[in-house]
PDB file of N, CA and C in Angstrom:
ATOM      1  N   UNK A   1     117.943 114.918  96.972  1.00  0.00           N
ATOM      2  CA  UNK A   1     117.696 113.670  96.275  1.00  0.00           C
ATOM      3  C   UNK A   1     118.748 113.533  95.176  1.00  0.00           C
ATOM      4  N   UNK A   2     119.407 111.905  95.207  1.00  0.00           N
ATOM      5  CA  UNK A   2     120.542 112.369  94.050  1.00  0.00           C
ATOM      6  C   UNK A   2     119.948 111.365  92.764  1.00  0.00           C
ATOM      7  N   UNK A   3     120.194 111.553  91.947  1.00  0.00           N
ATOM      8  CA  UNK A   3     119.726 111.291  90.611  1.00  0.00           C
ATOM      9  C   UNK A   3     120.483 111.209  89.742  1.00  0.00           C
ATOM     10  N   UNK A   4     120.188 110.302  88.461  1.00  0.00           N
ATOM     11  CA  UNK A   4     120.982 109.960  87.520  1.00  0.00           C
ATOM     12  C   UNK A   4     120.532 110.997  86.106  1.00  0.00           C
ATOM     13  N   UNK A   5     122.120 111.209  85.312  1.00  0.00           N
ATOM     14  CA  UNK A   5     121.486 111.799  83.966  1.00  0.00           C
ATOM     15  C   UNK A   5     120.264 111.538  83.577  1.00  0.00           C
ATOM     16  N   UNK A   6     119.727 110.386  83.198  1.00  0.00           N
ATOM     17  CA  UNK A   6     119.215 109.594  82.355  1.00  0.00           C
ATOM     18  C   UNK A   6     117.460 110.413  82.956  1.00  0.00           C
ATOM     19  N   UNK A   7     117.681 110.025  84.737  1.00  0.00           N
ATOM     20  CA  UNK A   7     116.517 111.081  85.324  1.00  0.00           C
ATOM     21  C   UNK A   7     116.357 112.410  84.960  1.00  0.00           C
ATOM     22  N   UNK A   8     117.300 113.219  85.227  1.00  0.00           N
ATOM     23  CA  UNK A   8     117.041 114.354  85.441  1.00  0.00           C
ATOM     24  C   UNK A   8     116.842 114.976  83.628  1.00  0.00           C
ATOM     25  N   UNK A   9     117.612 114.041  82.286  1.00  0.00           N
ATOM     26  CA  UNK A   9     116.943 115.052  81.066  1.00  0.00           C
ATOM     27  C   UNK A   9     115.972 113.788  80.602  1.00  0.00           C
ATOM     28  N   UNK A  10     115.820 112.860  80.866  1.00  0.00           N
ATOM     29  CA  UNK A  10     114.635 112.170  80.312  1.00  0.00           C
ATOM     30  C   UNK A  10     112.804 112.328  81.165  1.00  0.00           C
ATOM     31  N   UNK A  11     113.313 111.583  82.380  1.00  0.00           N
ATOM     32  CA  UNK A  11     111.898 110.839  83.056  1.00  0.00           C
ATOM     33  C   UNK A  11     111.590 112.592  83.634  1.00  0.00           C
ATOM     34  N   UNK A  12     111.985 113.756  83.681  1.00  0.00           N
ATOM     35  CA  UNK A  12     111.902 114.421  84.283  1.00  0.00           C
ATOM     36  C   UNK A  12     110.977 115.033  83.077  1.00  0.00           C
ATOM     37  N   UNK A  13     111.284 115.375  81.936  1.00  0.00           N
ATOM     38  CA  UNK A  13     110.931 115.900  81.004  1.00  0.00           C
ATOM     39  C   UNK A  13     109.603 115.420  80.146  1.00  0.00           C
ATOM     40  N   UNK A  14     109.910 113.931  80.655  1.00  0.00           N
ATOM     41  CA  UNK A  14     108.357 113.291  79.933  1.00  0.00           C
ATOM     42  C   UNK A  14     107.349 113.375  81.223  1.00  0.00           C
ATOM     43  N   UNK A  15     107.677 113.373  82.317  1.00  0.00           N
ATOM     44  CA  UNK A  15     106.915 113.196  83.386  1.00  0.00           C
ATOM     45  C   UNK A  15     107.081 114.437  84.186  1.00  0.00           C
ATOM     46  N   UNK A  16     106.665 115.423  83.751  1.00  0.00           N
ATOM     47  CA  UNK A  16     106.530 116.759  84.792  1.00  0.00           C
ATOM     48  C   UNK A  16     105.925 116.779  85.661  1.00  0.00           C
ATOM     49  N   UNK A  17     104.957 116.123  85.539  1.00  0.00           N
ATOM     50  CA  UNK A  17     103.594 116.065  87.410  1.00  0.00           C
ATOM     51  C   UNK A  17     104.233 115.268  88.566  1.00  0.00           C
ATOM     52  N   UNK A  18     105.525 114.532  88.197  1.00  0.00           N
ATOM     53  CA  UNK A  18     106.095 114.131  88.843  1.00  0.00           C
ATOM     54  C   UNK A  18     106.502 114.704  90.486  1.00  0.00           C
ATOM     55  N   UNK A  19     106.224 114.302  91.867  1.00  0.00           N
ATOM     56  CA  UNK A  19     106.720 115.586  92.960  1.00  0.00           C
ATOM     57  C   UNK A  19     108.120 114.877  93.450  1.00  0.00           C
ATOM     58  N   UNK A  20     108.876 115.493  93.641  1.00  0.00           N
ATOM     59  CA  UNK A  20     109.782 114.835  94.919  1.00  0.00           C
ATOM     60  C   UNK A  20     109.547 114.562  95.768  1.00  0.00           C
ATOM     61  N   UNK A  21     108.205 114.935  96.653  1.00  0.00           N
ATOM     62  CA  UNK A  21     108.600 114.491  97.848  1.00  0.00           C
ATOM     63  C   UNK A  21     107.326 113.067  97.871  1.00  0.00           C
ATOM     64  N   UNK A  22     106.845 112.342  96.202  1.00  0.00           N
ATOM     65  CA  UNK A  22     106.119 111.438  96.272  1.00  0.00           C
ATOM     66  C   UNK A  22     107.125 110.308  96.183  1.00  0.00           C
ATOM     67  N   UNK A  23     108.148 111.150  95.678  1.00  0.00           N
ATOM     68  CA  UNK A  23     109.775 110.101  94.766  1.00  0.00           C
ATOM     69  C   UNK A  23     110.362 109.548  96.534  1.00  0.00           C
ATOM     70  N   UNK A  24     110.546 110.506  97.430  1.00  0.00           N
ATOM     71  CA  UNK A  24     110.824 110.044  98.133  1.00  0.00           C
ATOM     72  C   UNK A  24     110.463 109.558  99.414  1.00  0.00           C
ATOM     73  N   UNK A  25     108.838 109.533  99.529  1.00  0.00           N
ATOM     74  CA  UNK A  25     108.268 109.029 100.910  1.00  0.00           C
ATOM     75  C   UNK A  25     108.004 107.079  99.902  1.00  0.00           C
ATOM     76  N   UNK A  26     107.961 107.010  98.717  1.00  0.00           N
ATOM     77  CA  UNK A  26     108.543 105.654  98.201  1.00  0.00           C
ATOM     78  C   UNK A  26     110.100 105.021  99.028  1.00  0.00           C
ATOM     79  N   UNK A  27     110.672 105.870  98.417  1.00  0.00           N
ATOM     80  CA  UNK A  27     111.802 105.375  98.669  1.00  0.00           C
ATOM     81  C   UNK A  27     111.947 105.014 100.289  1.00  0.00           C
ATOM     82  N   UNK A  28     111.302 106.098 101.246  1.00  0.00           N
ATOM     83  CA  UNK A  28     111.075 106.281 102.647  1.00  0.00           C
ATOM     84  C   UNK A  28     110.458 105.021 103.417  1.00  0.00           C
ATOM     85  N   UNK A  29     109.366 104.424 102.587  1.00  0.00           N
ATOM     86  CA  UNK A  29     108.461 103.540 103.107  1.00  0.00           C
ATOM     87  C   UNK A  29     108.024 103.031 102.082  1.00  0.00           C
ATOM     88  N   UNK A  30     108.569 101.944 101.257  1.00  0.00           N
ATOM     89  CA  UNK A  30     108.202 101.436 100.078  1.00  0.00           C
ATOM     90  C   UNK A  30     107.028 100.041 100.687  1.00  0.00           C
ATOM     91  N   UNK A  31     106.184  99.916  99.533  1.00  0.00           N
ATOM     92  CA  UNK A  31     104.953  98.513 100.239  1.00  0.00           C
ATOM     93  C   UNK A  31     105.539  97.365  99.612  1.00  0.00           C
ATOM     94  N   UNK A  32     106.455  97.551  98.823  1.00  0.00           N
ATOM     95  CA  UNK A  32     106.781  96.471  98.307  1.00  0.00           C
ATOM     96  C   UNK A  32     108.474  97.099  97.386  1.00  0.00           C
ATOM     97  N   UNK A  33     109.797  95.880  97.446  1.00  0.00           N
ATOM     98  CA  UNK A  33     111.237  96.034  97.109  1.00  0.00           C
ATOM     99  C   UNK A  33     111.320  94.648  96.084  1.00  0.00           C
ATOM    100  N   UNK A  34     112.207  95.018  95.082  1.00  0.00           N
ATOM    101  CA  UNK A  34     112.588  94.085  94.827  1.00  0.00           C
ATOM    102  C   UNK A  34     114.001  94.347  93.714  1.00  0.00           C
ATOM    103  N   UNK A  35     114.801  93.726  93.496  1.00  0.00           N
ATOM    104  CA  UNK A  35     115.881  93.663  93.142  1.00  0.00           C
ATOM    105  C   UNK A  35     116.357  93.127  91.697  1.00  0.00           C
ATOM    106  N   UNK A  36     116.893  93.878  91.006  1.00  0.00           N
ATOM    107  CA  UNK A  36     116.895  93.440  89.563  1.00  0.00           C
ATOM    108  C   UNK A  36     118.009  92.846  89.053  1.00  0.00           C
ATOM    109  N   UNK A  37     118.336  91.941  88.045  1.00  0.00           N
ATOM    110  CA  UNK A  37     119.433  91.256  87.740  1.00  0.00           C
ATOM    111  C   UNK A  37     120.667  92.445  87.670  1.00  0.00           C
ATOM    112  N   UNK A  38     120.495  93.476  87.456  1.00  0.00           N
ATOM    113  CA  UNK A  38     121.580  94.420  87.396  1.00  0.00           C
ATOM    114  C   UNK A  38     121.850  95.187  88.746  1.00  0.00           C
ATOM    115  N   UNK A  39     121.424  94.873  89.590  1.00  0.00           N
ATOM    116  CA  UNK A  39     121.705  95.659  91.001  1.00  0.00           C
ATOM    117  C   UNK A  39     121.002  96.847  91.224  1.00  0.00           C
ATOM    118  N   UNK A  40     120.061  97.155  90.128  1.00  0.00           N
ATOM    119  CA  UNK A  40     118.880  98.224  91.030  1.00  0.00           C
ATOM    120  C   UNK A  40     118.075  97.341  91.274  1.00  0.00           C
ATOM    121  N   UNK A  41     117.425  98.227  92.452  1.00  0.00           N
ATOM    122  CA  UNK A  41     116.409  98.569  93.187  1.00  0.00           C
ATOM    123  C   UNK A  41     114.915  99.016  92.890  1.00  0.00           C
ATOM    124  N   UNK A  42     113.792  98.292  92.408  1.00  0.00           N
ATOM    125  CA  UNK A  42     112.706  98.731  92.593  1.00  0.00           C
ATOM    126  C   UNK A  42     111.524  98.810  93.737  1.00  0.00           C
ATOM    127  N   UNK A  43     110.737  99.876  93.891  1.00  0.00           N
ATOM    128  CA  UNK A  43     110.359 100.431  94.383  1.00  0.00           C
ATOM    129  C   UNK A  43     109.141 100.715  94.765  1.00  0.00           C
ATOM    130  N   UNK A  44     107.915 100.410  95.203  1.00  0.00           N
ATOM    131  CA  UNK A  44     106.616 100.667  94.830  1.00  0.00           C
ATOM    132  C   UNK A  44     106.027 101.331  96.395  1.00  0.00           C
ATOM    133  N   UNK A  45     105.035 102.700  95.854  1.00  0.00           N
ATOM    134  CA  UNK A  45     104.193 102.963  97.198  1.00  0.00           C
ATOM    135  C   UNK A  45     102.869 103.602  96.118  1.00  0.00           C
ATOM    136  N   UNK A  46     102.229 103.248  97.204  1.00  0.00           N
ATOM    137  CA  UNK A  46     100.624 103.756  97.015  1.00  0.00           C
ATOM    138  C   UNK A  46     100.727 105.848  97.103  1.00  0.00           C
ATOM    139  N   UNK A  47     100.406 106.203  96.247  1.00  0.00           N
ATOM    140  CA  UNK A  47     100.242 107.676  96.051  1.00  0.00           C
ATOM    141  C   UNK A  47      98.608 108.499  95.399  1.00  0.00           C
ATOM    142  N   UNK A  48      98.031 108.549  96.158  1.00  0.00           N
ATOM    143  CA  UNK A  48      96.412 108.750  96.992  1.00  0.00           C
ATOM    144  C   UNK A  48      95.929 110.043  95.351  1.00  0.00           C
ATOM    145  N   UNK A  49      97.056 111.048  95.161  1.00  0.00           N
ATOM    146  CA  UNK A  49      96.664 111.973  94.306  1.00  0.00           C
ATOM    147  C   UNK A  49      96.871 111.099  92.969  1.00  0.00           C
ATOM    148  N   UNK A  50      97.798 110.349  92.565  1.00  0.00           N
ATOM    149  CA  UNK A  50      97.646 109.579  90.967  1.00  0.00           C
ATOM    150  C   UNK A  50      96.801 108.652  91.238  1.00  0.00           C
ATOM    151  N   UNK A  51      96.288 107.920  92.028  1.00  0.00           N
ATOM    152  CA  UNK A  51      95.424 107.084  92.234  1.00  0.00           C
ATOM    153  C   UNK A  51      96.077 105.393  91.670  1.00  0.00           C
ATOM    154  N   UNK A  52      97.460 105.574  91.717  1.00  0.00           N
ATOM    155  CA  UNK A  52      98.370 104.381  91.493  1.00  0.00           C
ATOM    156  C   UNK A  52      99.320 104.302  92.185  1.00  0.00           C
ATOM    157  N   UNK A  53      99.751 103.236  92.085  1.00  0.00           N
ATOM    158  CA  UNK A  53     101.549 102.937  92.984  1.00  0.00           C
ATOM    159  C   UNK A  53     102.427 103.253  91.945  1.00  0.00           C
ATOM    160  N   UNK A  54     103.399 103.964  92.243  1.00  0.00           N
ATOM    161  CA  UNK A  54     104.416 105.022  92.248  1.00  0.00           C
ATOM    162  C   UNK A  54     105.423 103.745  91.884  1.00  0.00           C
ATOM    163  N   UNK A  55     106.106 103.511  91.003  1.00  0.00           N
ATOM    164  CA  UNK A  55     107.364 102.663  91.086  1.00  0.00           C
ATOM    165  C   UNK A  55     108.333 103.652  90.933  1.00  0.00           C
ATOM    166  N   UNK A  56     109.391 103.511  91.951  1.00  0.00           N
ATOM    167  CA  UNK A  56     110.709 104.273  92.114  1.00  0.00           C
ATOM    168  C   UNK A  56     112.146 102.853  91.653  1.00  0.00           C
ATOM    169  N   UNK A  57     112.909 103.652  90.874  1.00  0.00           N
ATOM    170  CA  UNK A  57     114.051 102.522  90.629  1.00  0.00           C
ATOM    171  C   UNK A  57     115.374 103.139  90.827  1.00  0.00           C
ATOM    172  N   UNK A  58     115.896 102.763  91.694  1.00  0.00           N
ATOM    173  CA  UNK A  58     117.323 103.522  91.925  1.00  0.00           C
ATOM    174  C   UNK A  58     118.174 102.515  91.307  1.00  0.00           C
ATOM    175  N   UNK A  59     119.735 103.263  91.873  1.00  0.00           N
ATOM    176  CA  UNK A  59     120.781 102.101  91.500  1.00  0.00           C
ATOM    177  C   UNK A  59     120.892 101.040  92.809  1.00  0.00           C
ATOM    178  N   UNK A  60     121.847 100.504  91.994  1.00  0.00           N
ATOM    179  CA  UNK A  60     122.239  99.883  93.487  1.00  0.00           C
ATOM    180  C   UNK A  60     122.244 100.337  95.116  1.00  0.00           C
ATOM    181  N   UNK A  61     122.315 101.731  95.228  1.00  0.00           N
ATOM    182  CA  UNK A  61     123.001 102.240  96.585  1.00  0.00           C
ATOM    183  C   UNK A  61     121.368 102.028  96.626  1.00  0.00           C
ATOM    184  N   UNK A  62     120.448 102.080  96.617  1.00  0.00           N
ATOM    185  CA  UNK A  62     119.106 102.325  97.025  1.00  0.00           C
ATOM    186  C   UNK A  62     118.494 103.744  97.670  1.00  0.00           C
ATOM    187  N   UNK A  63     119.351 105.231  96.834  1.00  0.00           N
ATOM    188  CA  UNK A  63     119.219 106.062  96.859  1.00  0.00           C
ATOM    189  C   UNK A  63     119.092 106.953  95.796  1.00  0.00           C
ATOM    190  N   UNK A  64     119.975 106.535  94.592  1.00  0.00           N
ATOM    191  CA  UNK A  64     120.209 107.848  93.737  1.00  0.00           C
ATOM    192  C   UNK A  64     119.027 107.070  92.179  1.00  0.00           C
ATOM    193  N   UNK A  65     118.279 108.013  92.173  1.00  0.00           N
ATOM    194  CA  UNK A  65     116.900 107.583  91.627  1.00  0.00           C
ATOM    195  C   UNK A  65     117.159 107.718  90.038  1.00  0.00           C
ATOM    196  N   UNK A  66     116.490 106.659  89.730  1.00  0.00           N
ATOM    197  CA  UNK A  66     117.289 106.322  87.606  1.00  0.00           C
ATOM    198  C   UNK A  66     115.792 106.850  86.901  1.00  0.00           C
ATOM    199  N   UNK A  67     114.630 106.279  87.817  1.00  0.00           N
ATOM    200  CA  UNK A  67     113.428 106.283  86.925  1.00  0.00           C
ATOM    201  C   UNK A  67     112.409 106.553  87.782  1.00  0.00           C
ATOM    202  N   UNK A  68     111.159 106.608  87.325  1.00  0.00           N
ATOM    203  CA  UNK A  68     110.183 106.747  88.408  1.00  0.00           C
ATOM    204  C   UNK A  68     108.965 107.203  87.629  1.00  0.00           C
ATOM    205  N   UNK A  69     107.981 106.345  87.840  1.00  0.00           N
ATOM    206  CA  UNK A  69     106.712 106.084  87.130  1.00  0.00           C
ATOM    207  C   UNK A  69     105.356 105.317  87.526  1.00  0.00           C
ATOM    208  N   UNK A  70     104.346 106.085  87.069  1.00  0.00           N
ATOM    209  CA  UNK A  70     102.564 105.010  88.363  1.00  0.00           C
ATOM    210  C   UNK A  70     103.032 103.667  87.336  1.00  0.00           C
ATOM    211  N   UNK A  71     102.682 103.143  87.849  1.00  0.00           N
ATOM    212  CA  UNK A  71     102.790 101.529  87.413  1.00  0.00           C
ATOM    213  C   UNK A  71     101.258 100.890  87.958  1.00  0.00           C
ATOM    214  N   UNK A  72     100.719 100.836  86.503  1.00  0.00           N
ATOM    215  CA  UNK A  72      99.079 100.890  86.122  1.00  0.00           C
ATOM    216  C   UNK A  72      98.914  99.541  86.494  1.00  0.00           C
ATOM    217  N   UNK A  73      99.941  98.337  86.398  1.00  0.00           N
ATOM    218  CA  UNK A  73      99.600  97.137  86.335  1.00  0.00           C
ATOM    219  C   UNK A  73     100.204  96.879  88.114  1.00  0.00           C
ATOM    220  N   UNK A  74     100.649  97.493  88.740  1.00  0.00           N
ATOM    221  CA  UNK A  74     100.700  97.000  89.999  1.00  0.00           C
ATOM    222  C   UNK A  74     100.160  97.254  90.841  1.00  0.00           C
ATOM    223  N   UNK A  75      99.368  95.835  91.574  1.00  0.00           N
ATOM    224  CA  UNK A  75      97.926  96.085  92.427  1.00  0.00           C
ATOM    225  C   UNK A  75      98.152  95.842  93.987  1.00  0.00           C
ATOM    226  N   UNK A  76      99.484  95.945  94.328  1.00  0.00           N
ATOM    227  CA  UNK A  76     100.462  95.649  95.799  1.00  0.00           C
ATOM    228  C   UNK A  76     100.907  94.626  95.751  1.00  0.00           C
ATOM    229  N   UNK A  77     101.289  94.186  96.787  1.00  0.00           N
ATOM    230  CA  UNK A  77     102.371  92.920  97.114  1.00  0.00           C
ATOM    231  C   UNK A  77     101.596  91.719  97.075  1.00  0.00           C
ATOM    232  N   UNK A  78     102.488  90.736  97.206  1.00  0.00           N
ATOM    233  CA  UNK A  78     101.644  89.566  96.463  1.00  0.00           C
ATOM    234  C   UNK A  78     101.616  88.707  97.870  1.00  0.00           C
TER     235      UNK A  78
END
């Protein structure tokens, strides 16, 4: 999984329960994409053990992962 600074000493450090392989069956099979004025990529999947959807945000390539966090206020696709 490739990742940005910003991931690996920030979101990594505040968010330890974090798994990889929740970071990337998102990225794998997301329920919902959408695209930000700056050219990332967000991300959302349902993850059964936090009992929330998972938002994943890469860069542009729609691989190398910036952030990643349950996102309390998102209830699926619209």
């Amino acid at each position: 999984m490739k990742t940005t600074p910003y991931f690996d000493q920030q979101v990594r450090r505040k968010r330890p329960y974090l798994k990889v392989e929740w970071i990337l069956s998102v990225i794998a099979q997301p329920v919902h994409t959408t695209r930000q004025a700056d050219g990332r990529v967000r991300m959302w999947g349902y993850i059964p053990e936090l009992g929330h959807f998972l938002r994943v945000v890469t860069l542009d390539d729609g691989e190398t992962v910036h952030n990643a966090f349950p996102d309390r206020n998102f209830s699926g696709p619209a």
